[in-house]
Protein backbone atom coordinates (compact mmCIF):
# COMPACT_ATOMS: atom_id res chain seq x y z
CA UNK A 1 -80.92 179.58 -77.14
CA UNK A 2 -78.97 179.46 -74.42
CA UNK A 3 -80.04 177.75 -71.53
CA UNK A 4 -79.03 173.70 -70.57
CA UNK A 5 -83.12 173.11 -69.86
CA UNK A 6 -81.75 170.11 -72.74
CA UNK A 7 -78.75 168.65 -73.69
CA UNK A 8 -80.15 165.83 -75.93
CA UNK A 9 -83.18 164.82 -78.05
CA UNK A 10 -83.77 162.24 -75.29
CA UNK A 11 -84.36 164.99 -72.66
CA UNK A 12 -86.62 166.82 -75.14
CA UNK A 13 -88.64 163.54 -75.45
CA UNK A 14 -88.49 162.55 -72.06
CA UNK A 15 -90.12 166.28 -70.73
CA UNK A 16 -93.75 165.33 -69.53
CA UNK A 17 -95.04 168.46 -72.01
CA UNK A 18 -93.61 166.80 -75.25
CA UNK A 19 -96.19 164.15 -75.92
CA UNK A 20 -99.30 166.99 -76.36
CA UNK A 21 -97.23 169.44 -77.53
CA UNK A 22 -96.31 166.93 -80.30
CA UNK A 23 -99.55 165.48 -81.14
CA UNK A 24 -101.13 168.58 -81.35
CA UNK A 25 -98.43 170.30 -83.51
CA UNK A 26 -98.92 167.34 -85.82
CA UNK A 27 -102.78 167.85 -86.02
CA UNK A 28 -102.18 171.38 -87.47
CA UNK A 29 -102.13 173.57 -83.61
CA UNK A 30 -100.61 176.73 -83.11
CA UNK A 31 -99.33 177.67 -79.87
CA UNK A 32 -99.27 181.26 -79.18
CA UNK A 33 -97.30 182.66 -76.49
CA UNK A 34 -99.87 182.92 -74.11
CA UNK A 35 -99.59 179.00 -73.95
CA UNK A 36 -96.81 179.72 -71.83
CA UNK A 37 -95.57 176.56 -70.89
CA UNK A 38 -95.52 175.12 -73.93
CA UNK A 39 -94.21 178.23 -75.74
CA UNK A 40 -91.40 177.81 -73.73
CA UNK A 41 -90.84 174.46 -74.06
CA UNK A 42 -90.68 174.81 -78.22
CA UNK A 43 -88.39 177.83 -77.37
CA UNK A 44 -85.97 175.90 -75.56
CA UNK A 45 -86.39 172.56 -77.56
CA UNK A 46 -86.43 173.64 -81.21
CA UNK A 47 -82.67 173.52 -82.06
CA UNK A 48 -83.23 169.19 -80.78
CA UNK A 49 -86.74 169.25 -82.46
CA UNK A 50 -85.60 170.69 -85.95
CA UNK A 51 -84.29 167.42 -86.73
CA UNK A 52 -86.35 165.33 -85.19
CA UNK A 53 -89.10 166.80 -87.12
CA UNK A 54 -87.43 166.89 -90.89
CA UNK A 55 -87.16 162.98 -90.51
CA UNK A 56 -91.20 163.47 -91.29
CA UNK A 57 -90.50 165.87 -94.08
CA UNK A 58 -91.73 168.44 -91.61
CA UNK A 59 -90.28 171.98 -90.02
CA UNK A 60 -90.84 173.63 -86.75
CA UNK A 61 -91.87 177.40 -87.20
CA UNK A 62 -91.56 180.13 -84.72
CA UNK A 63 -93.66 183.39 -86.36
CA UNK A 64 -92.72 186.31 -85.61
CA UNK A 65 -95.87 187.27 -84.22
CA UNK A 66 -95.33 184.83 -81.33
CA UNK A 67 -96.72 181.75 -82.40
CA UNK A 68 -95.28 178.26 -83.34
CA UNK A 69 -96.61 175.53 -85.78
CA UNK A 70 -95.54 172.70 -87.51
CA UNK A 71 -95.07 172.96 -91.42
CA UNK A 72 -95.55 169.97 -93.76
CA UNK A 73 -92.94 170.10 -96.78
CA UNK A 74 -93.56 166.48 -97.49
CA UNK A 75 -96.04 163.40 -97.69
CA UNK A 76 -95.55 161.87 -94.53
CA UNK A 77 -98.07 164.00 -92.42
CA UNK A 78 -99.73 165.56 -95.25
CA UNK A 79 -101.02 168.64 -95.39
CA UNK A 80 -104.07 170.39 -93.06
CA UNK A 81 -106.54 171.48 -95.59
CA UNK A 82 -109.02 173.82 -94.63
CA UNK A 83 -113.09 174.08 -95.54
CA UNK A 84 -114.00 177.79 -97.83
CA UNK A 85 -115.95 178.30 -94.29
CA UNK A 86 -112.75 177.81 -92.11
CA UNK A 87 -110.65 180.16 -94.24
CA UNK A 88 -113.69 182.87 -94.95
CA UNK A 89 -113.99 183.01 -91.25
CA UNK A 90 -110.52 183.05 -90.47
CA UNK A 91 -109.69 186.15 -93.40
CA UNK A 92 -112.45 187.93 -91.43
CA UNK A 93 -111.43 187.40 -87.99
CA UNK A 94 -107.81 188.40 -89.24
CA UNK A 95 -109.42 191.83 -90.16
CA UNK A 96 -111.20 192.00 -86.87
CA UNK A 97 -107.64 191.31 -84.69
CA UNK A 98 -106.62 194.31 -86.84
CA UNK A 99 -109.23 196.73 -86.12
CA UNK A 100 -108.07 199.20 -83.63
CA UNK A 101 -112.03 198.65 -82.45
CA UNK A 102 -111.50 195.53 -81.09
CA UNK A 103 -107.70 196.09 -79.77
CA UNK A 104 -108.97 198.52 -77.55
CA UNK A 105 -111.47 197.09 -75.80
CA UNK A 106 -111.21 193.19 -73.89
CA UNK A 107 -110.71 191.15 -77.15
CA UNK A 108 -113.63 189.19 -76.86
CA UNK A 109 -115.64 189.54 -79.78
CA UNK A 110 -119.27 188.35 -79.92
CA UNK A 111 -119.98 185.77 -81.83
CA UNK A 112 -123.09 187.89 -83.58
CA UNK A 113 -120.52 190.40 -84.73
CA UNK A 114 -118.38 187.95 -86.90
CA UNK A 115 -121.94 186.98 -88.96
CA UNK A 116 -122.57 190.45 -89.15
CA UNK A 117 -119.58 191.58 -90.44
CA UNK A 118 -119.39 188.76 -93.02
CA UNK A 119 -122.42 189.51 -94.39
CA UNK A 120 -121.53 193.41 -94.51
CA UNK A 121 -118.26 192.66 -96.53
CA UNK A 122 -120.05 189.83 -98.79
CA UNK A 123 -123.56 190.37 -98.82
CA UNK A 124 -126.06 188.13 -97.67
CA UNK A 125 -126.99 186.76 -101.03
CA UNK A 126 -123.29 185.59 -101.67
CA UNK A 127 -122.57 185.02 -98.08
CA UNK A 128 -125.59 182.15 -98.72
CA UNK A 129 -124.32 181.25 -101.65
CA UNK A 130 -121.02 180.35 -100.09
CA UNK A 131 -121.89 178.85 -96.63
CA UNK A 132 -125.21 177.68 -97.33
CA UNK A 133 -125.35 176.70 -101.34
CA UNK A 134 -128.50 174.42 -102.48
CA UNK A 135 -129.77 173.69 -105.75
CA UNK A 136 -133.19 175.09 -104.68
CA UNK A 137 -134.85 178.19 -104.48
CA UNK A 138 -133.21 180.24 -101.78
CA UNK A 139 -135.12 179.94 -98.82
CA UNK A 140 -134.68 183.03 -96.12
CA UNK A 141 -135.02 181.16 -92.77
CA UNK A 142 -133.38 177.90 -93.36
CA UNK A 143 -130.15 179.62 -95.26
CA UNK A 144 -129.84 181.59 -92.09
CA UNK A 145 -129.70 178.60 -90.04
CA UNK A 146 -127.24 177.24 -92.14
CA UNK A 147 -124.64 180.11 -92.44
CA UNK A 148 -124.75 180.13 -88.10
CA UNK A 149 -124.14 176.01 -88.45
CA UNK A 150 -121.90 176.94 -91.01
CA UNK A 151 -119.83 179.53 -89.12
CA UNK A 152 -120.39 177.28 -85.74
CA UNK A 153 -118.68 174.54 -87.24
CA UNK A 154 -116.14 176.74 -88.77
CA UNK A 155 -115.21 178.46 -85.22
CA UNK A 156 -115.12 175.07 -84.01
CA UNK A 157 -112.38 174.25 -86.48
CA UNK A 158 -110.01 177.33 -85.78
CA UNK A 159 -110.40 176.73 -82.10
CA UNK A 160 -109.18 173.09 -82.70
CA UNK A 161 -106.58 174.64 -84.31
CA UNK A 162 -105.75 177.25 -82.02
CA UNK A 163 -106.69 180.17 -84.09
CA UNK A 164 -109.38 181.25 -81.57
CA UNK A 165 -110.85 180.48 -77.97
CA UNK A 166 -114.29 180.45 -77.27
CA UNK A 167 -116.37 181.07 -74.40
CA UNK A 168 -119.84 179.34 -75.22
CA UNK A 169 -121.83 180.13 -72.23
CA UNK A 170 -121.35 184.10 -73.32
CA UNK A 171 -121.28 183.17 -77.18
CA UNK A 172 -117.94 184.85 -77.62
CA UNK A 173 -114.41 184.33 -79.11
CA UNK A 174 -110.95 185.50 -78.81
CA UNK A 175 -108.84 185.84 -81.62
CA UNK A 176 -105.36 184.73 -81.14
CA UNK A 177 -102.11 185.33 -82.61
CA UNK A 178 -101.88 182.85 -85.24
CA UNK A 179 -104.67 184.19 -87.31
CA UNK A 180 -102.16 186.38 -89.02
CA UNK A 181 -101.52 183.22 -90.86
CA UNK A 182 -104.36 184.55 -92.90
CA UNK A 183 -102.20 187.83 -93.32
CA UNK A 184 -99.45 185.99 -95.24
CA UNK A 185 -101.45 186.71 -98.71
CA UNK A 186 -100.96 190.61 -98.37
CA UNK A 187 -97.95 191.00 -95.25
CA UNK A 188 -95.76 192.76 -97.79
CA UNK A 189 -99.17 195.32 -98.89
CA UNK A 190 -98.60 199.16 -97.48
CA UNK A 191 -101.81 198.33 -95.63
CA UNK A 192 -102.52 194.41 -94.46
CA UNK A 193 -105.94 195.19 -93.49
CA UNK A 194 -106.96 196.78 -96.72
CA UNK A 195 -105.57 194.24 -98.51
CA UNK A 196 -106.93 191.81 -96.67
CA UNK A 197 -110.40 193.07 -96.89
CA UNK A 198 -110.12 193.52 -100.35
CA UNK A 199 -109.28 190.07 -101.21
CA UNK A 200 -112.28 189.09 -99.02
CA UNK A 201 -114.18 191.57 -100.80
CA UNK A 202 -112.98 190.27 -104.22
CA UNK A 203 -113.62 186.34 -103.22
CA UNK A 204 -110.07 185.43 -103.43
CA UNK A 205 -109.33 182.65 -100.95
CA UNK A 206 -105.86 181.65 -101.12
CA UNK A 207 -106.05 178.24 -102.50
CA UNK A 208 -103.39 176.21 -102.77
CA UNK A 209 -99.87 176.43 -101.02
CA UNK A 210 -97.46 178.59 -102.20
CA UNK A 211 -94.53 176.10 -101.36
CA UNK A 212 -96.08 173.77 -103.81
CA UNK A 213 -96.40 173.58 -107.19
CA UNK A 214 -99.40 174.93 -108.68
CA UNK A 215 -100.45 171.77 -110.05
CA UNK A 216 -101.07 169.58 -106.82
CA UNK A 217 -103.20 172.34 -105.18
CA UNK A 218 -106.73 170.70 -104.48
CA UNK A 219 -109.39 170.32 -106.79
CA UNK A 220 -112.07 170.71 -104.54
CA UNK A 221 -112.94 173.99 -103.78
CA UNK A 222 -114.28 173.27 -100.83
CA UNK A 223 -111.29 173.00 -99.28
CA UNK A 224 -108.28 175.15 -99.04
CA UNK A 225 -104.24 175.17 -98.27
CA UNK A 226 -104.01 177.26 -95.22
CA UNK A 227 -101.60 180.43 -96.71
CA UNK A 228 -97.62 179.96 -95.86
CA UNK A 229 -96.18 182.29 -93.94
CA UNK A 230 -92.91 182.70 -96.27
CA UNK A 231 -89.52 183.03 -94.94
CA UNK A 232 -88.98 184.86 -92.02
CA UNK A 233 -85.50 185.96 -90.88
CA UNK A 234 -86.90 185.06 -87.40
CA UNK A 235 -88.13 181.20 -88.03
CA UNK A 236 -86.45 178.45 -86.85
């Protein structure tokens, strides 16, 4: 880059922005371009932050959908495991950003629409069974309010991550750039969206990191390895 906004590591670290720009990179945040500010500041900093960030076994990624996050390739910061609800949601949000439906009109989708079109794709029998399981007899009313807590705390979880925003006095969200994260599975298909719906469709949640070996994905399926994005001729 060129620009002389930085001449040293020191004036990276001494830029009032750097302090919750780090933390929250290190929590797992994405900052989409829209952040402006600090999208810029990663833009001008990242040749003095690459190195300051592989002394935690970590690299600084700038997607080429406009969107930055921090990648763990080592044990010092771990890595940001997601719930089966976070990464259901955030498949089918994914497909939603994609849908020429959406793109045309504000962006705002409500939140009804995401339940709805979960249980279209899954069913509401295995949309329970996933977001709501119990070892009883399924019970209509309570595994409804279960799959919205479910979902709610999902949401809340992308949001922290800066996958979404959400306006709660309307009950809506915005999906943001970094959700095609949960494209990485099927970028190289003919058609993302298909393939991505499919894989929904099919129950495949990409467990597991792809930068890893096999062997120390989780065992819990609970919880799942947020996709990799792969190599990108335009990272960082």
């Amino acid at each position: 880059m060129d620009d002389d906004r930085y001449h040293s590591l020191e004036s990276v670290i001494s830029d009032p922005l750097f302090p919750c720009i780090d933390h929250r990179l290190r929590c797992g945040f994405h900052v989409d371009s829209d952040d402006i500010a600090d999208y810029e500041f990663l833009l001008y900093a990242a040749d003095w932050l690459q190195g300051f960030y592989a002394g935690y076994q970590c690299r600084l990624i700038q997607a080429p959908e406009g969107y930055w996050y921090l990648r763990s390739e080592g044990e010092l910061l771990g890595h940001r495991r997601l719930s089966l609800a976070e990464m259901l949601v955030g498949q089918v949000l994914a497909l939603m950003h994609m849908d020429p439906v959406w793109l045309s009109q504000t962006g705002w989708i409500p939140r009804t629409k995401v339940l709805e079109t979960l249980e279209h794709l899954l069913g509401r029998e295995r949309l329970a069974a996933q977001l709501a399981p119990r070892s009883r007899a399924r019970e209509h009313h309570a595994d409804d309010r279960r799959i919205r807590e479910a979902v709610d705390k999902a949401l809340n979880g992308l949001e922290a991550l800066g996958f979404v925003r959400q306006r709660r006095d309307t009950a809506e969200l915005l999906p943001r750039r970094p959700l095609m994260r949960f494209v990485a599975a099927v970028r190289g298909s003919a058609d993302p969206r298909e393939a991505l719906e499919r894989l929904v469709l099919e129950g495949e949640v990409e467990f597991g990191d792809p930068a890893r070996d096999a062997s120390e994905a989780p065992d819990d399926p609970a919880v799942a390895v947020l996709p990799d994005d792969g190599e990108d001729p335009d990272e960082r």
